[in-house]
N, C-alpha and C. Protein backbone atom coordinates (compact mmCIF):
# COMPACT_ATOMS: atom_id res chain seq x y z
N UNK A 1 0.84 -1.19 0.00
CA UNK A 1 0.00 0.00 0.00
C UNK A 1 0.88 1.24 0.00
N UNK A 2 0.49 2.27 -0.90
CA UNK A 2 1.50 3.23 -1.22
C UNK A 2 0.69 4.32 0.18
N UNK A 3 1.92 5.44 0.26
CA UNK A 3 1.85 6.23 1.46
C UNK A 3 2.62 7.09 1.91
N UNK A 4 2.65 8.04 2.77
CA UNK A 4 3.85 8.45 3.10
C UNK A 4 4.20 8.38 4.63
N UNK A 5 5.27 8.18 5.01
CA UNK A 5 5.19 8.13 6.63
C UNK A 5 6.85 9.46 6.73
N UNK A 6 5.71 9.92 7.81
CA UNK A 6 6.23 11.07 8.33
C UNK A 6 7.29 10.71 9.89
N UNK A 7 8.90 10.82 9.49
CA UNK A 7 9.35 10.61 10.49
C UNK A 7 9.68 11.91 10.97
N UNK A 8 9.50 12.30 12.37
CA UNK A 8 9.65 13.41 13.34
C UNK A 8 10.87 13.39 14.15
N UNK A 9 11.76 14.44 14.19
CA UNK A 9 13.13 14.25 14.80
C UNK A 9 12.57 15.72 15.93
N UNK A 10 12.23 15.54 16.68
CA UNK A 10 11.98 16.34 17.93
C UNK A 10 13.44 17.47 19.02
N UNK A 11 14.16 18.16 18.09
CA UNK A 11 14.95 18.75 18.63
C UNK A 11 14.79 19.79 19.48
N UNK A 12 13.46 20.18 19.48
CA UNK A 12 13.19 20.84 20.44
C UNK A 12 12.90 21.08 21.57
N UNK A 13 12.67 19.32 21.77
CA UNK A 13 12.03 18.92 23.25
C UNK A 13 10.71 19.08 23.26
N UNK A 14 10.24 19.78 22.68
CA UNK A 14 8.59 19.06 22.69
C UNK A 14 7.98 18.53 24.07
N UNK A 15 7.14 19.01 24.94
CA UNK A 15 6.63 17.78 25.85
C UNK A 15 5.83 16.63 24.39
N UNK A 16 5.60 15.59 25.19
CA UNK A 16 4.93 14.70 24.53
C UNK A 16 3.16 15.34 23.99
N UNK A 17 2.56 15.92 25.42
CA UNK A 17 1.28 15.86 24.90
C UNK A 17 1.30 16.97 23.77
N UNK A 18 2.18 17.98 23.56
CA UNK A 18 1.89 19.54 22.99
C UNK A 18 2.33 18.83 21.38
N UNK A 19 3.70 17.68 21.27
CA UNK A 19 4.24 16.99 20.09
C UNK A 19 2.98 16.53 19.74
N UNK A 20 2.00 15.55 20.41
CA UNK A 20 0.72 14.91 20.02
C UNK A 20 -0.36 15.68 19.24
N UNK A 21 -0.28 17.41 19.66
CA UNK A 21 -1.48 18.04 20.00
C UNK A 21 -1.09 18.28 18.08
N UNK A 22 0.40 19.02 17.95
CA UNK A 22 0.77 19.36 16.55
C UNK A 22 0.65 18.46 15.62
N UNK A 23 1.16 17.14 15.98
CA UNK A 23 1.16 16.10 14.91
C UNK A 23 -0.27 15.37 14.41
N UNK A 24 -1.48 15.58 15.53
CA UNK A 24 -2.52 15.51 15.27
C UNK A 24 -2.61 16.05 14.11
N UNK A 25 -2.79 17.14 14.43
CA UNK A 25 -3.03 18.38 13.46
C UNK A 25 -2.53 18.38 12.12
N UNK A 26 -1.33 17.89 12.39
CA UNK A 26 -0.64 17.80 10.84
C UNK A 26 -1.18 16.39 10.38
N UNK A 27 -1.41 15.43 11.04
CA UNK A 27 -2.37 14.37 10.24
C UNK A 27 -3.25 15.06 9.59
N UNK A 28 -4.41 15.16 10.16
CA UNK A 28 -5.63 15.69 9.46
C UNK A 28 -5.85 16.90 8.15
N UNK A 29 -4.29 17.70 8.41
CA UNK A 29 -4.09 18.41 6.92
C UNK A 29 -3.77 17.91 5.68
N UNK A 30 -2.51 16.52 6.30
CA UNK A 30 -2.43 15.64 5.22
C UNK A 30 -3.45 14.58 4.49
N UNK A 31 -4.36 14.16 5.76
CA UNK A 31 -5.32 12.90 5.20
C UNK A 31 -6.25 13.66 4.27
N UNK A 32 -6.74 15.15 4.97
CA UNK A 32 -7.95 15.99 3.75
C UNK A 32 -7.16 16.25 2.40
N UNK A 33 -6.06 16.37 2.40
CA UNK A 33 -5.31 16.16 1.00
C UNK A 33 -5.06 15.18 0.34
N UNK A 34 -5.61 14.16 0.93
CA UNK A 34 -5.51 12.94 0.39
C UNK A 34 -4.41 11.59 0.31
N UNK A 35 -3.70 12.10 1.72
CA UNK A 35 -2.43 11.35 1.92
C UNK A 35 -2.70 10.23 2.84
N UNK A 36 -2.64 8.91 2.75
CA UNK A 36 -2.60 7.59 3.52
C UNK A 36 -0.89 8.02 4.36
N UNK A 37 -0.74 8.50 5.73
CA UNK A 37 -0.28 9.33 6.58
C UNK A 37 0.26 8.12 7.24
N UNK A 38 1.77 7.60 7.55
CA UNK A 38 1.76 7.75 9.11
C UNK A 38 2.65 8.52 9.68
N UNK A 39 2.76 8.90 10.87
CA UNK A 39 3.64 10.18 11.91
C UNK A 39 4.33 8.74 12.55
N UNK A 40 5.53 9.16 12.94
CA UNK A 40 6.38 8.63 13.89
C UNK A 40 7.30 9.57 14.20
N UNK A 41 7.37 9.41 15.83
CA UNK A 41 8.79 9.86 16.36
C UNK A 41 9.45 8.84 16.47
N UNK A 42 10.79 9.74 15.62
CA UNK A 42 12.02 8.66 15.81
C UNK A 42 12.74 9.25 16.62
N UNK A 43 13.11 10.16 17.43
CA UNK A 43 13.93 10.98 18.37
C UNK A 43 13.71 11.95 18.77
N UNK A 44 14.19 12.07 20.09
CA UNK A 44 13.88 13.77 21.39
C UNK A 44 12.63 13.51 22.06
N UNK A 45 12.48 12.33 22.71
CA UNK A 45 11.45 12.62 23.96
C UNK A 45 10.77 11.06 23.81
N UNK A 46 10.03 10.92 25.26
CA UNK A 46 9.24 9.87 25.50
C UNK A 46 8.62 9.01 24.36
N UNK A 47 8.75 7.82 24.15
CA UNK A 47 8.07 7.31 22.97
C UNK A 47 8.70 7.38 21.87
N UNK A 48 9.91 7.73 21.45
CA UNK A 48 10.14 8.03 20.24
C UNK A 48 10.89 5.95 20.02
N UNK A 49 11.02 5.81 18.79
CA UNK A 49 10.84 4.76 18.04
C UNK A 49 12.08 4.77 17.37
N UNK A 50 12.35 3.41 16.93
CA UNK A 50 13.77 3.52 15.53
C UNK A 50 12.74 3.23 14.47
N UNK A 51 13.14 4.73 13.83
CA UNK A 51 12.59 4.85 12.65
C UNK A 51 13.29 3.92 11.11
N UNK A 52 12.87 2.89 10.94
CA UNK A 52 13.56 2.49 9.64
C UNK A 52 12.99 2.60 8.78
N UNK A 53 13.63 2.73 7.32
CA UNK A 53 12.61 3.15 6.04
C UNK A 53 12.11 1.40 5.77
N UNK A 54 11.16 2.02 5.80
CA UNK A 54 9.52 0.63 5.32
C UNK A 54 9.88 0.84 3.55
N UNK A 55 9.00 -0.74 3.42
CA UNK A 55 9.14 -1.23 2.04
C UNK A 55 7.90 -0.98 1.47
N UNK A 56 7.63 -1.68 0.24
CA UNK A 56 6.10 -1.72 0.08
C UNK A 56 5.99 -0.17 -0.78
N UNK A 57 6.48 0.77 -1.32
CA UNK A 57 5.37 2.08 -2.15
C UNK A 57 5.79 2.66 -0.87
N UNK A 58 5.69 2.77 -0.05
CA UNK A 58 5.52 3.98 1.10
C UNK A 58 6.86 5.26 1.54
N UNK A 59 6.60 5.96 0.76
CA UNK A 59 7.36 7.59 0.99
C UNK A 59 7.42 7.88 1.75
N UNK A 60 8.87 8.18 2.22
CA UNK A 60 9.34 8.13 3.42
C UNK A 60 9.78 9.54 3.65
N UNK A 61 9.61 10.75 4.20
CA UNK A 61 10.06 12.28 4.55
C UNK A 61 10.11 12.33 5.94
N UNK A 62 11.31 13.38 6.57
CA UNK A 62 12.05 13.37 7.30
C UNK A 62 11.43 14.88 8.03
N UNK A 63 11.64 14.99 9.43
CA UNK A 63 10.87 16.62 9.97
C UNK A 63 11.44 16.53 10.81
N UNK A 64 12.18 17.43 11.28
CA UNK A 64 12.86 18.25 12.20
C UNK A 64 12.18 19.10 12.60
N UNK A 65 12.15 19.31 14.51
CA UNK A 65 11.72 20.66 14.90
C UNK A 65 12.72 21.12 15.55
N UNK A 66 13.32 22.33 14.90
CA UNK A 66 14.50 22.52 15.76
C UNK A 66 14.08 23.75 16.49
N UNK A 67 14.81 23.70 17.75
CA UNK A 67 14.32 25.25 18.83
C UNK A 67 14.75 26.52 17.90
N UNK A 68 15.32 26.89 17.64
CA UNK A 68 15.47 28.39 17.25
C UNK A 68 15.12 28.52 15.95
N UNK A 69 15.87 29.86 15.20
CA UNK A 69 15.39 30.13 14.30
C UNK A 69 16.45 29.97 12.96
N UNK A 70 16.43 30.26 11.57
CA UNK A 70 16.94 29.54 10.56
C UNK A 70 18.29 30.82 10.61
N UNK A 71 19.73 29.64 10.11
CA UNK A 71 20.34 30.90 10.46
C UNK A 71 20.73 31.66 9.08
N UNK A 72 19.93 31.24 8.05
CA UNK A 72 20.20 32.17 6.87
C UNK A 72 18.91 32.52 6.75
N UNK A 73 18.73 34.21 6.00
CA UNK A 73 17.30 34.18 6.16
C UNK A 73 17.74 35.42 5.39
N UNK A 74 16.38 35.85 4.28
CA UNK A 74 15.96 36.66 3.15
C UNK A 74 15.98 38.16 3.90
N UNK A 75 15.01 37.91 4.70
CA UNK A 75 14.47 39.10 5.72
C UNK A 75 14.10 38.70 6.59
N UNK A 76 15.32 39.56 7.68
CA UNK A 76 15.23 39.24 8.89
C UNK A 76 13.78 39.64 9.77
N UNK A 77 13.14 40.30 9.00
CA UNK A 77 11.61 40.70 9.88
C UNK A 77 10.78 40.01 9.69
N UNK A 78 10.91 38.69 9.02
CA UNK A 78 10.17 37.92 8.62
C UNK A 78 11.14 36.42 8.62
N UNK A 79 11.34 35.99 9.34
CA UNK A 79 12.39 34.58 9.79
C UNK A 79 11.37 33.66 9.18
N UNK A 80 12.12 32.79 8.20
CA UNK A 80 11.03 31.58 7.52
C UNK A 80 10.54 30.37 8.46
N UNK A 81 9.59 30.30 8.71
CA UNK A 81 9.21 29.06 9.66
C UNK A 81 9.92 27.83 9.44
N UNK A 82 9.94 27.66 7.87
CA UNK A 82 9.92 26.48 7.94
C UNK A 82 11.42 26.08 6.80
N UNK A 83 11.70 25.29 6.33
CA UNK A 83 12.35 25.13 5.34
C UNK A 83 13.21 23.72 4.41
N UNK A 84 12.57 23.19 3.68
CA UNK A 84 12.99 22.15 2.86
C UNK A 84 13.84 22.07 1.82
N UNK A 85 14.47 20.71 1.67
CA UNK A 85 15.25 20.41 0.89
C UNK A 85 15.03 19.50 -0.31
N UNK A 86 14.41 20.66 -1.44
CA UNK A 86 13.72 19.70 -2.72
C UNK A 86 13.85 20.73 -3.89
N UNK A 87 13.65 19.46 -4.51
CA UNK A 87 13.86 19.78 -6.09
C UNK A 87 12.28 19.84 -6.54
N UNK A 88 12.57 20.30 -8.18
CA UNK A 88 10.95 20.35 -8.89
C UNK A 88 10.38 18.79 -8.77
N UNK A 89 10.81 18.04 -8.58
CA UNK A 89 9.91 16.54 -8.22
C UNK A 89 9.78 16.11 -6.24
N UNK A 90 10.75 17.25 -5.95
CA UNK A 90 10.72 16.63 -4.16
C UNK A 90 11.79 16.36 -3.68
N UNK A 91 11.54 15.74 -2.17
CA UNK A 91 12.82 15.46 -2.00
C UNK A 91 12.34 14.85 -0.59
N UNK A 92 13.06 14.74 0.41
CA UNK A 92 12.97 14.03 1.88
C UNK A 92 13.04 14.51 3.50
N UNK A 93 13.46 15.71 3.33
CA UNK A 93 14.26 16.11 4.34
C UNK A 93 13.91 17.52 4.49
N UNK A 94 12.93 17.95 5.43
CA UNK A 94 12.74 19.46 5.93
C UNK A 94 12.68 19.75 7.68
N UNK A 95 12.94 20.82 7.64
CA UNK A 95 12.64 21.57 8.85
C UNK A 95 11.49 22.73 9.56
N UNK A 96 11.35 22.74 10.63
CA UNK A 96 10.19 24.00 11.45
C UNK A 96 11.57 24.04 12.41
N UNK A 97 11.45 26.04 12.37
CA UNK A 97 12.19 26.70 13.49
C UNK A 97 10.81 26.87 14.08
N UNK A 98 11.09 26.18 15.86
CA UNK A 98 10.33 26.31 16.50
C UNK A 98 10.04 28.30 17.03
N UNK A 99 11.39 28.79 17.25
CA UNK A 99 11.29 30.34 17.63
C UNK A 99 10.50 30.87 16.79
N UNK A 100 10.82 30.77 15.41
CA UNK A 100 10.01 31.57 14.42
C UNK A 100 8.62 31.33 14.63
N UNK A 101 8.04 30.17 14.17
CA UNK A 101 6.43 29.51 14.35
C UNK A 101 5.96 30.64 15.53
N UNK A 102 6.74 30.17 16.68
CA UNK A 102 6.23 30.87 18.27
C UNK A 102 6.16 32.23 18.21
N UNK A 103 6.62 32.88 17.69
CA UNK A 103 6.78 34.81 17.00
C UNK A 103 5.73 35.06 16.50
N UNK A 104 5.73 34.52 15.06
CA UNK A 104 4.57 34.70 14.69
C UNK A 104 3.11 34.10 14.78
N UNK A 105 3.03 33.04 15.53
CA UNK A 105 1.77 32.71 16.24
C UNK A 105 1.84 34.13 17.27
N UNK A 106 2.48 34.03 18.01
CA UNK A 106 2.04 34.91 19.05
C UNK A 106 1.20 36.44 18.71
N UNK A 107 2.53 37.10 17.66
CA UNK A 107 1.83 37.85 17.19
C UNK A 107 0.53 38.08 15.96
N UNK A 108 0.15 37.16 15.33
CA UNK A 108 -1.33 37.02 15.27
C UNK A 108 -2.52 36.26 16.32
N UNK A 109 -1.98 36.13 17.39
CA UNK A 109 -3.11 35.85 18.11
C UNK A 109 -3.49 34.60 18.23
N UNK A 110 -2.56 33.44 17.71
CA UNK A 110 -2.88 32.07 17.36
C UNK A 110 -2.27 31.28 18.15
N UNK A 111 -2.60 29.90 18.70
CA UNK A 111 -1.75 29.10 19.52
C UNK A 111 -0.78 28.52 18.46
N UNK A 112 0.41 28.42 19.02
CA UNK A 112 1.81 28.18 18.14
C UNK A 112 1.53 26.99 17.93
N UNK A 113 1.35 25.60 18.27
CA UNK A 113 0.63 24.68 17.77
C UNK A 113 0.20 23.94 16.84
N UNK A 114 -0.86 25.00 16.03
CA UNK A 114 -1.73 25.40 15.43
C UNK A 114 -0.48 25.55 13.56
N UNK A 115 0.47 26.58 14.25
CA UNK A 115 1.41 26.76 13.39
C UNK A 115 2.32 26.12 12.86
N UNK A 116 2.85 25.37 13.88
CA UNK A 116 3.45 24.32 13.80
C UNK A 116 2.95 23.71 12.96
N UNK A 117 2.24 22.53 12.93
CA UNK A 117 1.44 21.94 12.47
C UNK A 117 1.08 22.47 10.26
N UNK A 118 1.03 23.71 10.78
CA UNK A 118 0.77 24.07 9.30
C UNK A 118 1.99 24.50 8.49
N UNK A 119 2.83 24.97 9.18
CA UNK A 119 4.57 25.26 8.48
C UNK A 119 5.24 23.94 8.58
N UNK A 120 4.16 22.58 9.20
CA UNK A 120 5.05 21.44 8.90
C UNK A 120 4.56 21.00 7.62
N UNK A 121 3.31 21.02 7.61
CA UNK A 121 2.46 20.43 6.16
C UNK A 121 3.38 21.39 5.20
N UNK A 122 3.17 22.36 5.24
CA UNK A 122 3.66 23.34 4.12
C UNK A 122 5.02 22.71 3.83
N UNK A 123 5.79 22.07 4.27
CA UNK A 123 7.44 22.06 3.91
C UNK A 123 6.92 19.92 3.61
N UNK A 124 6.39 19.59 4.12
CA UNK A 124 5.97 18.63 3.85
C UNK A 124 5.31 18.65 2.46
N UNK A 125 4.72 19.40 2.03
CA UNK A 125 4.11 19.84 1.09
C UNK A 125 5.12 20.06 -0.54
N UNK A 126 6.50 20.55 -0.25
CA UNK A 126 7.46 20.72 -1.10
C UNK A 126 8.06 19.64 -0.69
N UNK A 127 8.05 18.94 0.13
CA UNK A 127 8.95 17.37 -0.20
C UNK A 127 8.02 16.46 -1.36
N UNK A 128 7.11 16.58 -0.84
CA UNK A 128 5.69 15.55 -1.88
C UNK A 128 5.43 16.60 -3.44
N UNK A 129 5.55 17.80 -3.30
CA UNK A 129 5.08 18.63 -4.48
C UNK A 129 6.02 19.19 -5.25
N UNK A 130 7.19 19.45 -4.90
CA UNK A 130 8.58 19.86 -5.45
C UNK A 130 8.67 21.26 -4.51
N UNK A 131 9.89 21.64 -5.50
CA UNK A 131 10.17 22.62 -4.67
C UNK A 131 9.45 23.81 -5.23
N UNK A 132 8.88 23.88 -6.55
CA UNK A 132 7.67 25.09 -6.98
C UNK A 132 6.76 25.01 -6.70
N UNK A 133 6.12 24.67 -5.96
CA UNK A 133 4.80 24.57 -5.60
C UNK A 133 3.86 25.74 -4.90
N UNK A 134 4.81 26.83 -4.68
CA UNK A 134 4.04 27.94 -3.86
C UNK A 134 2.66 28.33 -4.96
N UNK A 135 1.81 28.43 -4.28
CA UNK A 135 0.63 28.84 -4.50
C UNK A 135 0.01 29.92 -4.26
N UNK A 136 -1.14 31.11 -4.75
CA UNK A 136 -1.61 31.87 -4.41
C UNK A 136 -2.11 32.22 -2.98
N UNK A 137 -3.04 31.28 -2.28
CA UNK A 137 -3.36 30.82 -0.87
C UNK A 137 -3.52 29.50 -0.54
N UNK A 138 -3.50 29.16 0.79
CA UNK A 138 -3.39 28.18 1.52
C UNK A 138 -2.30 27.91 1.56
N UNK A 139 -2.09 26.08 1.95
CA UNK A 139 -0.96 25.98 2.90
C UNK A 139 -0.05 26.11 2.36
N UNK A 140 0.22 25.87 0.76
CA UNK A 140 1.52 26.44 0.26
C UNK A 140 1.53 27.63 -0.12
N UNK A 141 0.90 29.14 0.39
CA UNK A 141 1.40 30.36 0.07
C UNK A 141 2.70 30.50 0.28
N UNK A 142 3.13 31.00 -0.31
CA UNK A 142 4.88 31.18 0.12
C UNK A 142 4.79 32.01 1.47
N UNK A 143 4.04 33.11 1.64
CA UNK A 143 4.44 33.90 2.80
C UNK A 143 2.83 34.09 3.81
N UNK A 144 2.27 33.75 4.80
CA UNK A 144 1.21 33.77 5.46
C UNK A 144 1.59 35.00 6.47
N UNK A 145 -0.01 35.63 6.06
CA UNK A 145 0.21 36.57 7.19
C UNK A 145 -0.82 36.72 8.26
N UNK A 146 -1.43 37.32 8.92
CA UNK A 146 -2.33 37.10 10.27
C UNK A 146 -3.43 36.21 10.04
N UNK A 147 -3.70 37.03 8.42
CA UNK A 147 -5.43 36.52 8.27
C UNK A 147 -5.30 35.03 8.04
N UNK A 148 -4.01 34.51 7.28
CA UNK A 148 -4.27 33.56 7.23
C UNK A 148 -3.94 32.66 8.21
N UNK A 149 -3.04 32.70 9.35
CA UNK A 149 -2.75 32.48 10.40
C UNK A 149 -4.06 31.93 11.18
N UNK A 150 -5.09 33.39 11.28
CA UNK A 150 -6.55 32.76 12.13
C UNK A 150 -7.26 32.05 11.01
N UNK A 151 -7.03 31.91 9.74
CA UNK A 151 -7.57 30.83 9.07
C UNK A 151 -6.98 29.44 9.55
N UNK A 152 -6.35 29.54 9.49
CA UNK A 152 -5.21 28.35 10.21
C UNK A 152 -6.30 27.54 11.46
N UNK A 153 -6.05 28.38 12.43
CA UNK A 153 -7.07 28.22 13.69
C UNK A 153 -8.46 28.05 13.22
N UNK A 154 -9.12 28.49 12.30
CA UNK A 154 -10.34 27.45 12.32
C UNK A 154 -10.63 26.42 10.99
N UNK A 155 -9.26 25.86 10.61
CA UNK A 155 -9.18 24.78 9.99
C UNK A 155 -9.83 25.32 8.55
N UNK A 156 -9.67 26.60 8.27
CA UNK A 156 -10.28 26.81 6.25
C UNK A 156 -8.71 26.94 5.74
N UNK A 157 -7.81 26.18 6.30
CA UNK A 157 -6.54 26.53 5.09
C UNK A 157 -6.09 25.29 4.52
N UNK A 158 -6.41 24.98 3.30
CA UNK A 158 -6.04 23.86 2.76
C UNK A 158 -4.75 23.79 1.37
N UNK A 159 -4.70 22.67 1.04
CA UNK A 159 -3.84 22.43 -0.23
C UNK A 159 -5.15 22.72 -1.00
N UNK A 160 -4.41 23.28 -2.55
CA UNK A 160 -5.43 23.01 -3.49
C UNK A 160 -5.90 21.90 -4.32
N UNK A 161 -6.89 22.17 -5.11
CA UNK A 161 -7.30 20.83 -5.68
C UNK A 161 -6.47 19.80 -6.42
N UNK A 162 -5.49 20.72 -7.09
CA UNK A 162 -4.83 20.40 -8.18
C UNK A 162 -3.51 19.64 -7.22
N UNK A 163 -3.47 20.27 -6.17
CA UNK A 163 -2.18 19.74 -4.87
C UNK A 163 -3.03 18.43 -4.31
N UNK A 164 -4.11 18.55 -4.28
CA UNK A 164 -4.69 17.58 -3.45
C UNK A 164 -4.79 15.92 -4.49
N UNK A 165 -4.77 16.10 -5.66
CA UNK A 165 -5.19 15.29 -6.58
C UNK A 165 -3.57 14.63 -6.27
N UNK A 166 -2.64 15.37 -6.73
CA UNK A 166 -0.82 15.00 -6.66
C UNK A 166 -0.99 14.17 -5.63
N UNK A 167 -0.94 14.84 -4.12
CA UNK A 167 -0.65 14.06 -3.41
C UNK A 167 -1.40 12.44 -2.80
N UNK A 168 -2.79 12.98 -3.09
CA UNK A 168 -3.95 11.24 -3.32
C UNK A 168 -2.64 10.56 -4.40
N UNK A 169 -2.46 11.11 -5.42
CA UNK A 169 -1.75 10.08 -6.18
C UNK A 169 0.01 9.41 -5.96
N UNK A 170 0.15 10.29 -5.45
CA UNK A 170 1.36 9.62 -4.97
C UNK A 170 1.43 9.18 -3.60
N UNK A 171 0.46 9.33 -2.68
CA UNK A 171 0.77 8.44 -1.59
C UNK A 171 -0.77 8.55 -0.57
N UNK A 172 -1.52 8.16 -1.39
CA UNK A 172 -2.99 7.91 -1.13
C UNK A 172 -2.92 6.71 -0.74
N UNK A 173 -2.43 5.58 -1.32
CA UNK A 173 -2.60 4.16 -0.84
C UNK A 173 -4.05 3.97 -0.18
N UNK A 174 -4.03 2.84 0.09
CA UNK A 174 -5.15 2.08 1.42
C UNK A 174 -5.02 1.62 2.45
N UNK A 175 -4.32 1.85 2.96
CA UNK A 175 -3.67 1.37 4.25
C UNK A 175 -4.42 2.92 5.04
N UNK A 176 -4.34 2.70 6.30
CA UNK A 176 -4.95 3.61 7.25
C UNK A 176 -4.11 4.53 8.05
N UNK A 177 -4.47 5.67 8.14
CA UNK A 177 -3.11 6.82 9.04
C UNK A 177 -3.46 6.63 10.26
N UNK A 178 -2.02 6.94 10.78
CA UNK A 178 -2.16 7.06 12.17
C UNK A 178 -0.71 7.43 12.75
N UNK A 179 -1.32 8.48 13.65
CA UNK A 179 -0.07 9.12 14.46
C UNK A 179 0.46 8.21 15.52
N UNK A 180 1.87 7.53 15.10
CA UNK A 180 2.17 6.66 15.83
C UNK A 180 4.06 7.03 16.34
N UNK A 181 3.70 7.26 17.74
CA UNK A 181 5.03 7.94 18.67
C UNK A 181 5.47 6.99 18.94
């Protein structure tokens, strides 16, 4: 069964339940896009697992949450949440600066969480979509700002159709998601 499983490298320390509360979250952005999902922690805190790459079709991408913030950056008034390593077909391996997410949650009014969760899909999003994939709105806008932030918080920010179709097809499978620490 084809899929993708999401391994989580927890550098930030994370308590467990707040890691649970985000990775929830980032399930349910991926499954409405059409992704047969699983989450694992493979390292930094209670529960974490040896992550080995599975056989079978199933796409394997890599997530880092590291505590601070990125140390190269476009504009500094705007520190990138998030940031991946892909080409126009993809690639495996991204990151969330936890400082940044927490900045700008705070200052729109949003639980960081919430952000997390969506600057992980988003970089998750260019591992599965390439690295052009920025879009007009939703989760791959290149740059989010408040409004879409409290869109964020009541769950209207999605991939688009045309993103949503990609990713059903490359790792939709039948097998069942599940956030597993």
């Amino acid at each position: 069964a084809a899929g993708v499983e999401v391994h989580i490298r927890n550098d930030a320390e994370l308590k467990r339940t707040t890691l649970d509360r985000c990775m929830s979250q980032l399930r349910t952005i991926l499954v409405l896009a059409g992704a047969a999902v699983d989450i694992r922690l493979c390292q930094g805190g209670e529960g974490a697992v040896a992550c080995e790459h599975p056989s079978g079709g199933v796409r394997v991408v890599d997530l880092r949450i590291l505590p601070g913030i990125a140390q190269k950056m476009r504009n500094v008034r705007h520190p990138p949440l998030g940031q991946s390593i892909a080409s126009e077909t993809g690639g495996v391996y991204a990151i969330v600066f936890l400082a940044s997410v927490q900045q700008q949650a705070a200052a729109s009014n949003i639980p960081w969480t919430t952000l997390v969760a969506y600057a992980s899909a988003h970089e998750i999003g260019h591992l599965l979509l390439g690295a052009n994939a920025h879009t007009l709105n939703g989760v791959m806008k290149a740059n989010w700002d408040a409004k879409d932030m409290r869109a964020m918080f009541q769950n209207a920010v999605h991939f688009n159709r045309e993103q949503q179709f990609a990713i059903a097809n490359c790792c939709g499978g039948s097998g069942g998601s599940d956030w597993m620490g």
